[in-house]
Protein backbone atom coordinates (compact mmCIF):
# COMPACT_ATOMS: atom_id res chain seq x y z
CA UNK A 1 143.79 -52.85 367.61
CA UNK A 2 144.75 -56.28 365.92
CA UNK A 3 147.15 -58.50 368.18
CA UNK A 4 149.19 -61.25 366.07
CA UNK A 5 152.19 -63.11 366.94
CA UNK A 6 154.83 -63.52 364.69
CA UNK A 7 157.73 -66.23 363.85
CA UNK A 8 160.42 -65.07 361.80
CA UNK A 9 163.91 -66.86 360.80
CA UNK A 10 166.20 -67.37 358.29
CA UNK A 11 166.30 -64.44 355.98
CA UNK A 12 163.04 -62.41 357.70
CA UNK A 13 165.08 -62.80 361.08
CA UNK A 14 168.10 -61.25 359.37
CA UNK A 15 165.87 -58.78 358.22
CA UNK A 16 164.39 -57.27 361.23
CA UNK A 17 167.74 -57.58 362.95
CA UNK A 18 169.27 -55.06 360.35
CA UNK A 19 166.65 -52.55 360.53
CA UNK A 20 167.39 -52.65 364.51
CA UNK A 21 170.64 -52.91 363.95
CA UNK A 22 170.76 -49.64 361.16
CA UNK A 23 169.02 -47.68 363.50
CA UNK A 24 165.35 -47.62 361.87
CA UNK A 25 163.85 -48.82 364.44
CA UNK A 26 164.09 -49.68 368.41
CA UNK A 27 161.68 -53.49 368.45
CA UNK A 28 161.23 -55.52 366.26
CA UNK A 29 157.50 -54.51 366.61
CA UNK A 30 158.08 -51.10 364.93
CA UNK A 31 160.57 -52.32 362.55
CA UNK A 32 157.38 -54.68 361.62
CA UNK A 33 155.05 -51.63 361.44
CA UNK A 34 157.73 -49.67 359.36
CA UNK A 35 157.91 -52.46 357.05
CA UNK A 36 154.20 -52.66 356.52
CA UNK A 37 153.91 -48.56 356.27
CA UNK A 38 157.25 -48.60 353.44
CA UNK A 39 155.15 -51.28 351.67
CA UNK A 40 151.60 -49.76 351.63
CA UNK A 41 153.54 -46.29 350.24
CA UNK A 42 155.70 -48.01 347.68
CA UNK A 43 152.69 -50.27 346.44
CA UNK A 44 150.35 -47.07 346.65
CA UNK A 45 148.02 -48.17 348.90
CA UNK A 46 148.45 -44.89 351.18
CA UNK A 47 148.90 -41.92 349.11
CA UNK A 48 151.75 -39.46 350.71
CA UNK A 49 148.80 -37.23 351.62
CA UNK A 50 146.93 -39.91 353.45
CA UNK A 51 150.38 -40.44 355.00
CA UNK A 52 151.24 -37.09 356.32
CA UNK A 53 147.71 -36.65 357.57
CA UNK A 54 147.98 -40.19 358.91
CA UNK A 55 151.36 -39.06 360.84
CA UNK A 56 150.16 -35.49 362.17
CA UNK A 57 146.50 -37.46 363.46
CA UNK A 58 148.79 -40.36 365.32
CA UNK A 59 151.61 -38.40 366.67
CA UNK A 60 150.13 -35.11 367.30
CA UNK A 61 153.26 -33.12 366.82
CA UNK A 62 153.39 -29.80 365.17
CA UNK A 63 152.84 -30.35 361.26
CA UNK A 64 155.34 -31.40 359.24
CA UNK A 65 155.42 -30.77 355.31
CA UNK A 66 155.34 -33.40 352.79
CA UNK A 67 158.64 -32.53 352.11
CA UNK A 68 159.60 -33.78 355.35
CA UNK A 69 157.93 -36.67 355.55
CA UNK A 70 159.30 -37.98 351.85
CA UNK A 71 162.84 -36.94 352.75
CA UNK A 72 162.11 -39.18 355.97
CA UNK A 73 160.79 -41.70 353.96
CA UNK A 74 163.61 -41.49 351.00
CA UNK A 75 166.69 -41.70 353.81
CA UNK A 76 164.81 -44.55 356.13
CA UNK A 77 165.11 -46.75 352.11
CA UNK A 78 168.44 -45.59 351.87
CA UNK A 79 169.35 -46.61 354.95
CA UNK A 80 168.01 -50.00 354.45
CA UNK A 81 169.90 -50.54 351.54
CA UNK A 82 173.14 -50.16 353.35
């Protein structure tokens, strides 16, 4: 586990406030860690197989299909664009 701390204002404040505020996420912690997973997908640095294996491995839930986990992925961007 890596430990860092964080300052954010201006714009990067506004930012994290809005993905609490939209619903994304609860902390600004996890709306940190959503931003960083949204990036490594869109740049394709996780490939959405990596990703769903990645989820099922963390969360230990039943498995989800891709299809889930893209549609998951597809509102969370749409949401942020509201």
């Amino acid at each position: 586990m890596t430990a860092i701390t964080l300052r954010f204002t201006g714009v990067y404040e506004k930012i994290l406030d809005a993905l609490i505020s939209s619903g994304l996420a609860k902390t600004k912690t996890e709306a940190i860690r959503f931003a960083l997973f949204n990036t490594a997908i869109e740049c394709g640095v996780i490939s959405d197989k990596i990703t769903l294996k990645t989820l099922q491995a963390e969360f230990q839930k039943k498995p989800i299909s891709i299809e889930e986990v893209l549609g998951g992925i597809e509102d969370a961007k749409a949401a942020v664009r509201r």
